[in-house]
PDB file of N, CA and C in Angstrom:
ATOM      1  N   UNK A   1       3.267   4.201 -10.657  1.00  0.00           N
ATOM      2  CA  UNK A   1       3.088   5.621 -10.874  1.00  0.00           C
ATOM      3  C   UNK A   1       2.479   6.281  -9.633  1.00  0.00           C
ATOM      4  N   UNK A   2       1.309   5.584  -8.843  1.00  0.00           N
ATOM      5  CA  UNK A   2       1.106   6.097  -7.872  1.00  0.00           C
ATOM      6  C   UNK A   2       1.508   6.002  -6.629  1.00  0.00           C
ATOM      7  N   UNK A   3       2.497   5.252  -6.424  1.00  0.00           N
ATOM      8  CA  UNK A   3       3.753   5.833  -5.819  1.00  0.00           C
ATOM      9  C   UNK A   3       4.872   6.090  -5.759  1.00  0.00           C
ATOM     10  N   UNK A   4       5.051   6.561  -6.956  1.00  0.00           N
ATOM     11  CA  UNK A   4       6.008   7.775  -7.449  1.00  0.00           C
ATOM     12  C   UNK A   4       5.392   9.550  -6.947  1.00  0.00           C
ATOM     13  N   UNK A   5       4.524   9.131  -7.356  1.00  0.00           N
ATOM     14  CA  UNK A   5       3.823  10.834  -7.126  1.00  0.00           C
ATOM     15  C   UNK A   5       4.049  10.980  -5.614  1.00  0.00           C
ATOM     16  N   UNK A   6       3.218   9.895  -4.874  1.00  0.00           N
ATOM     17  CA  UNK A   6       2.744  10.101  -3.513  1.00  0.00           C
ATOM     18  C   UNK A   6       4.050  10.211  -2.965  1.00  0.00           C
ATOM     19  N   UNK A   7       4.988   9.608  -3.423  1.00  0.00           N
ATOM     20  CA  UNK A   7       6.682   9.801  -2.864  1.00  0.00           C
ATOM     21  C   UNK A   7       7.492  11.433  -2.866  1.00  0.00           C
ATOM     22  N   UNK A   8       6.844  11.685  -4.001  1.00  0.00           N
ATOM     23  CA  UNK A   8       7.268  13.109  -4.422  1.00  0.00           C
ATOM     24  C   UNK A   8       6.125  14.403  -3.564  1.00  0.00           C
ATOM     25  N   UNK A   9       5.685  13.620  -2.934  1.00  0.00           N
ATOM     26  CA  UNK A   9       4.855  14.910  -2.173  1.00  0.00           C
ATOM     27  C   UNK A   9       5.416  15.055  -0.975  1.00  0.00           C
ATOM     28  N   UNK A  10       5.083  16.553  -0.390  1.00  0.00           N
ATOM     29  CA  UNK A  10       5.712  17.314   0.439  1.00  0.00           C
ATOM     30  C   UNK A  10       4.746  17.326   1.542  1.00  0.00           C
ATOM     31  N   UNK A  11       4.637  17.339   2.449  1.00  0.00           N
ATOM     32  CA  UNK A  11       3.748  17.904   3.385  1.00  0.00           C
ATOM     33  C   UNK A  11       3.980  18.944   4.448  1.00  0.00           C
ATOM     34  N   UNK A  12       2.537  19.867   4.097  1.00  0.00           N
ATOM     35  CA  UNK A  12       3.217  21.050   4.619  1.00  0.00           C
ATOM     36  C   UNK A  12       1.699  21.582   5.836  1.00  0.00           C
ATOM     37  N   UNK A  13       2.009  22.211   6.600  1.00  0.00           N
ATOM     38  CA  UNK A  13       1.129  22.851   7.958  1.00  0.00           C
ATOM     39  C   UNK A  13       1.115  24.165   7.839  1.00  0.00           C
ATOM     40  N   UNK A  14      -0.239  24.681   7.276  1.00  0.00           N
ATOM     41  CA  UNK A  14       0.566  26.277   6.651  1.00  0.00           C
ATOM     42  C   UNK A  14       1.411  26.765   5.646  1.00  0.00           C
ATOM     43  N   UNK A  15       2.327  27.256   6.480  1.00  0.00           N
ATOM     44  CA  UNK A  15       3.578  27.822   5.464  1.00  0.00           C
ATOM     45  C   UNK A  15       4.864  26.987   6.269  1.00  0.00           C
ATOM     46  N   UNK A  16       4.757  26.200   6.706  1.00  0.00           N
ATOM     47  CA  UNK A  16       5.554  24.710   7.546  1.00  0.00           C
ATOM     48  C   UNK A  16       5.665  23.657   6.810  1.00  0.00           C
ATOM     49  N   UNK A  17       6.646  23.561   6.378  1.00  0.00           N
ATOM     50  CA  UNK A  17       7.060  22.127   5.577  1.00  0.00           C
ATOM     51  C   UNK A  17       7.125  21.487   6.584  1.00  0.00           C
ATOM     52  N   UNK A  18       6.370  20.105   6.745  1.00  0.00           N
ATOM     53  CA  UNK A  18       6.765  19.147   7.473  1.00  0.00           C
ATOM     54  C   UNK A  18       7.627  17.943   6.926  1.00  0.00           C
ATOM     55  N   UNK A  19       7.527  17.555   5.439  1.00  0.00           N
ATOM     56  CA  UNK A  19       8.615  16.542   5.587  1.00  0.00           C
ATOM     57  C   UNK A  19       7.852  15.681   4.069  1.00  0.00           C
ATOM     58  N   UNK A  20       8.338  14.885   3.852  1.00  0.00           N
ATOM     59  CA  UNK A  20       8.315  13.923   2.601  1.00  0.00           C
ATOM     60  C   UNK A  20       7.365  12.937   3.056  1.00  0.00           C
ATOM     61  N   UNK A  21       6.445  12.497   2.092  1.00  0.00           N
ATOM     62  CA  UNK A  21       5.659  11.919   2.300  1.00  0.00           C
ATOM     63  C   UNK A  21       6.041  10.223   2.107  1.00  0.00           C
ATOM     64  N   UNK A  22       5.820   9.370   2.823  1.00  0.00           N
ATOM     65  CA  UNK A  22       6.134   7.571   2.979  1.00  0.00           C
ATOM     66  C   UNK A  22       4.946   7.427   2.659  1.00  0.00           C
ATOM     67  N   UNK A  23       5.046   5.694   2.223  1.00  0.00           N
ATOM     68  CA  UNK A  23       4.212   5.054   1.230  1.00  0.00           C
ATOM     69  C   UNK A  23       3.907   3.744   1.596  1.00  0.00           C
ATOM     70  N   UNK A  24       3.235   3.038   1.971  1.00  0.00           N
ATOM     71  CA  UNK A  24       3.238   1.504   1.904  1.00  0.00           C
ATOM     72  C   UNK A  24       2.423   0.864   1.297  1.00  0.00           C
ATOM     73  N   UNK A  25       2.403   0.234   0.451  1.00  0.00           N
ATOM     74  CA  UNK A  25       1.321   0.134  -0.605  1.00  0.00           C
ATOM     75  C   UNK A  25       0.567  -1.798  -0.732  1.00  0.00           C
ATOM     76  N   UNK A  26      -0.749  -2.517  -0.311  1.00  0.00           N
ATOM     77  CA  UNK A  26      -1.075  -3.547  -0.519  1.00  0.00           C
ATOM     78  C   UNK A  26      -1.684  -3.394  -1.607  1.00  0.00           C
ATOM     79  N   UNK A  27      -1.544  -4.884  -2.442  1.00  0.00           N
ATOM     80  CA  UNK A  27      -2.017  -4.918  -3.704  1.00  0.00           C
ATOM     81  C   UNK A  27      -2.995  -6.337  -3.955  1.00  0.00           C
ATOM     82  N   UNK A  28      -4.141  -6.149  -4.152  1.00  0.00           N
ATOM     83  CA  UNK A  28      -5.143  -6.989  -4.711  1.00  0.00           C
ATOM     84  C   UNK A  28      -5.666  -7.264  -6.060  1.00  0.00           C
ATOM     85  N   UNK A  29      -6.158  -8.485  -6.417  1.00  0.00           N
ATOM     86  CA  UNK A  29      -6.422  -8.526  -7.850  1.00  0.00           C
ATOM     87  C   UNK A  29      -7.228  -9.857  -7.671  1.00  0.00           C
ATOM     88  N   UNK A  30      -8.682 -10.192  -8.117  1.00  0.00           N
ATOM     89  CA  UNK A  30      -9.396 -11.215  -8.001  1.00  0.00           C
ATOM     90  C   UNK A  30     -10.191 -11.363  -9.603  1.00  0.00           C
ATOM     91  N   UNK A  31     -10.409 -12.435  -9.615  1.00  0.00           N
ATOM     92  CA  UNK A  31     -11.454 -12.337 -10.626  1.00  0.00           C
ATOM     93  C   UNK A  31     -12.908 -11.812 -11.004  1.00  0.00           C
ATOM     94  N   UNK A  32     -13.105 -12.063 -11.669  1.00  0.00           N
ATOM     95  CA  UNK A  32     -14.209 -10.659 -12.110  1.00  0.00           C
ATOM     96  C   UNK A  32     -15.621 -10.984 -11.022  1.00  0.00           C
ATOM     97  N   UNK A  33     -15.914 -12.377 -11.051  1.00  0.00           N
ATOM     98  CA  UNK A  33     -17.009 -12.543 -10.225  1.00  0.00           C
ATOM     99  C   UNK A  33     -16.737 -12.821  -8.225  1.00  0.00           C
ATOM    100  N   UNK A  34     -15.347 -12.599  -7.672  1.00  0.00           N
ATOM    101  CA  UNK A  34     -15.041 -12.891  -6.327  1.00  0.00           C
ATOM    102  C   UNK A  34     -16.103 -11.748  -5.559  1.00  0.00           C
ATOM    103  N   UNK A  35     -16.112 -12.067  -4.490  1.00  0.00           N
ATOM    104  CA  UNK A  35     -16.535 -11.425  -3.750  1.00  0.00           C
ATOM    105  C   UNK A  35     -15.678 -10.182  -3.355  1.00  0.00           C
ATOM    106  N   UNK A  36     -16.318  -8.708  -3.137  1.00  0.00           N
ATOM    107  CA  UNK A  36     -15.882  -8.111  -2.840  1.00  0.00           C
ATOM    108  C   UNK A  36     -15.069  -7.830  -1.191  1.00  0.00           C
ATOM    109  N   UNK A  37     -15.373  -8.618  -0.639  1.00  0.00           N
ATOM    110  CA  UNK A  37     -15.281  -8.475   0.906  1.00  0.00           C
ATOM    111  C   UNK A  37     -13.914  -9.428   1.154  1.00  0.00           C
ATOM    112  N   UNK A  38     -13.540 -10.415   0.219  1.00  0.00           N
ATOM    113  CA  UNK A  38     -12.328 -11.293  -0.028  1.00  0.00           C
ATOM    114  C   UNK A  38     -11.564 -10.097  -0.912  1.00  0.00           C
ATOM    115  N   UNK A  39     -11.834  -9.479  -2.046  1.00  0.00           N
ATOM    116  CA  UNK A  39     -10.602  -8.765  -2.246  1.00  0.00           C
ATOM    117  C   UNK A  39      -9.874  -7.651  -0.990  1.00  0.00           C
ATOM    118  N   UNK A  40     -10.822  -7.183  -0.475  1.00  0.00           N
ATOM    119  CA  UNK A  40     -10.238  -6.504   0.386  1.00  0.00           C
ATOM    120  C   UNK A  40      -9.783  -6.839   1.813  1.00  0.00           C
ATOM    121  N   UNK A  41      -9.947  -8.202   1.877  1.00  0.00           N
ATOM    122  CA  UNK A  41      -9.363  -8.824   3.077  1.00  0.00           C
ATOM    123  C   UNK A  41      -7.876  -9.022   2.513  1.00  0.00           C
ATOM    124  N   UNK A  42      -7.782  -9.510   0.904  1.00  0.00           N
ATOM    125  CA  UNK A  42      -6.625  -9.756   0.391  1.00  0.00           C
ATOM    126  C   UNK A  42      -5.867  -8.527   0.681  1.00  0.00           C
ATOM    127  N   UNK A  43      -6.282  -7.074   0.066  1.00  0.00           N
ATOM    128  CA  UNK A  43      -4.967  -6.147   0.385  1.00  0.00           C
ATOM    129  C   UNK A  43      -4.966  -5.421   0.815  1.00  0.00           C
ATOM    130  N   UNK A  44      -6.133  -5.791   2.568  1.00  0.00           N
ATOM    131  CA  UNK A  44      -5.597  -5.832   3.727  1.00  0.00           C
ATOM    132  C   UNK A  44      -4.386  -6.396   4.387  1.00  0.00           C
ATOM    133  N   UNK A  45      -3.943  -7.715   3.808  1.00  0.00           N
ATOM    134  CA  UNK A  45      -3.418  -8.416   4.087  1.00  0.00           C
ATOM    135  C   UNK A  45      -1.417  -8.728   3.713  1.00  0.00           C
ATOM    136  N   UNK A  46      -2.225  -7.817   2.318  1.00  0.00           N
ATOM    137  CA  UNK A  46      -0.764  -7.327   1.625  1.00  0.00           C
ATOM    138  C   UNK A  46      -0.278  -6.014   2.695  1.00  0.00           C
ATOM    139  N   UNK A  47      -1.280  -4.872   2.728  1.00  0.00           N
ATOM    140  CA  UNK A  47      -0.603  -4.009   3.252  1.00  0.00           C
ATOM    141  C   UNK A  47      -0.050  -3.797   4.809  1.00  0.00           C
ATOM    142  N   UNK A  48      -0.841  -4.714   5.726  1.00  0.00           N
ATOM    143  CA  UNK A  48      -0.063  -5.107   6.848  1.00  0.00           C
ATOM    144  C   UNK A  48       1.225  -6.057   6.297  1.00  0.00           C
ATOM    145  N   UNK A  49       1.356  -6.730   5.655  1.00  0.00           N
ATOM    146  CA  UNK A  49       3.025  -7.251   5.507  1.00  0.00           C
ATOM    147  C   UNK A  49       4.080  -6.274   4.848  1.00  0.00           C
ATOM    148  N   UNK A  50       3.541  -5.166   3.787  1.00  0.00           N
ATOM    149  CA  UNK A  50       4.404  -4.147   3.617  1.00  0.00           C
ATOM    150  C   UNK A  50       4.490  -3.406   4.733  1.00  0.00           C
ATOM    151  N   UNK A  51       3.701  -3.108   5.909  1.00  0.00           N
ATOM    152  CA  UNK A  51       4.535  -2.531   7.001  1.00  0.00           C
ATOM    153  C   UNK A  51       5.263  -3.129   7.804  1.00  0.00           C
ATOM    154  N   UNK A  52       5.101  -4.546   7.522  1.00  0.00           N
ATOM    155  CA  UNK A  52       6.072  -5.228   8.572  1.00  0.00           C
ATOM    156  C   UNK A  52       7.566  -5.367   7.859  1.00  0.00           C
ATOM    157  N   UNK A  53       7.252  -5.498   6.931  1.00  0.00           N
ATOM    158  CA  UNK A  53       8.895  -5.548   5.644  1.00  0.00           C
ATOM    159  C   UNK A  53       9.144  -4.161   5.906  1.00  0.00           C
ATOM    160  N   UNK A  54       8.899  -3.083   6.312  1.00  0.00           N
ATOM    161  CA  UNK A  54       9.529  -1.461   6.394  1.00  0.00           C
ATOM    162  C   UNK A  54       8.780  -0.391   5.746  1.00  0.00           C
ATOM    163  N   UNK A  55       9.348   0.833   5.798  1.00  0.00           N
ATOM    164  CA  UNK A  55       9.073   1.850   5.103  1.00  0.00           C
ATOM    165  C   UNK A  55       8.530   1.565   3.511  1.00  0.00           C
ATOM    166  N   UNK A  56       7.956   2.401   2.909  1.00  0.00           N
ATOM    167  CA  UNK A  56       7.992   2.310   1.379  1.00  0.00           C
ATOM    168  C   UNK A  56       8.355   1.301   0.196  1.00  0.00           C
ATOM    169  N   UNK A  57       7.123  -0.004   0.916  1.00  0.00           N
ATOM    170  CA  UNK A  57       7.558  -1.140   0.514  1.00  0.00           C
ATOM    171  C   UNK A  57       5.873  -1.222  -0.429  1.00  0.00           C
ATOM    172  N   UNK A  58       5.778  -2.127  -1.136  1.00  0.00           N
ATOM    173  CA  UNK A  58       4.682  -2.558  -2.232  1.00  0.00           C
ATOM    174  C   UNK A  58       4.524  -3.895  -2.198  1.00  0.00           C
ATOM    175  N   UNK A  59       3.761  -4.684  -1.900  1.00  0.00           N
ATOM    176  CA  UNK A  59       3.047  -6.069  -1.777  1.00  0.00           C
ATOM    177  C   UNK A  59       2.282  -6.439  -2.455  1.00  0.00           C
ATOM    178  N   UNK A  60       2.138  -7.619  -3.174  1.00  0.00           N
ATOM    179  CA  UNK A  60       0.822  -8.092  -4.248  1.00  0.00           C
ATOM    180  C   UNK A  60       0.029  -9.077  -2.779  1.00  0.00           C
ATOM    181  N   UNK A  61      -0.606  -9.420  -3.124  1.00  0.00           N
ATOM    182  CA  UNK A  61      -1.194 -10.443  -2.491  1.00  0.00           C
ATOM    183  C   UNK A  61      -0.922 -12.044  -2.653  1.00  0.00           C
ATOM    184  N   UNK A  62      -0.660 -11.804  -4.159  1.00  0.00           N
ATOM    185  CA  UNK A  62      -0.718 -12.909  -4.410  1.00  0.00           C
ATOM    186  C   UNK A  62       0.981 -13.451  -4.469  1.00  0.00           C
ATOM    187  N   UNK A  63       2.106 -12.636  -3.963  1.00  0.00           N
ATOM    188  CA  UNK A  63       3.123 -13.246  -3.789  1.00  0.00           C
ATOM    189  C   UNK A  63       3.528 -13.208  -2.552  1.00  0.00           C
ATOM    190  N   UNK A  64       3.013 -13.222  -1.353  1.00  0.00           N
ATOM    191  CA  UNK A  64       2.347 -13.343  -0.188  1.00  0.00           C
ATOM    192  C   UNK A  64       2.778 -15.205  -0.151  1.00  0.00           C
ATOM    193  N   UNK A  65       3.766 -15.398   0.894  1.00  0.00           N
ATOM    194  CA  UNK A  65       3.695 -16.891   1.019  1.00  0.00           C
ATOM    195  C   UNK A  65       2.895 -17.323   2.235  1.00  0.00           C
ATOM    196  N   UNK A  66       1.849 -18.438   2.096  1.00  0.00           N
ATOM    197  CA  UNK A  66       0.671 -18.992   3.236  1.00  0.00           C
ATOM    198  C   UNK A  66       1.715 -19.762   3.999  1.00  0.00           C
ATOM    199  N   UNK A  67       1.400 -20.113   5.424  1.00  0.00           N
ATOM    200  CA  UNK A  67       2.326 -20.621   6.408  1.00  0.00           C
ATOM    201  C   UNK A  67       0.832 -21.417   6.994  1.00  0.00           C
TER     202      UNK A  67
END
């Protein structure tokens, strides 16, 4: 849903439409007691690989393959 919306927004400079708004979205999810500083390394980690996969792409973390 929230990027549906963010897709559907316009951006504008004034009374200047500039153009449609792009999206790349990392996704994290840990258990209740992880450290906070590991979830967000996690989707850090997602959202640099959705920009490397392209435009308006969505990443979990956890389907993220380790090399």
């Amino acid at each position: 849903e929230i990027y549906t919306q963010v897709r559907n927004m316009t951006l504008r400079d004034g009374l200047t439409e500039i153009g449609q708004v792009d999206v790349s979205i990392g996704i994290a999810s840990y258990p209740q007691h992880t450290q906070s500083d590991s979830l967000l390394r996690a989707a850090d980690a997602a959202l640099y690989r959705a920009k490397e996969l392209g435009r308006s792409r969505i990443v979990s973390f956890g389907r993220l393959k380790t090399s």
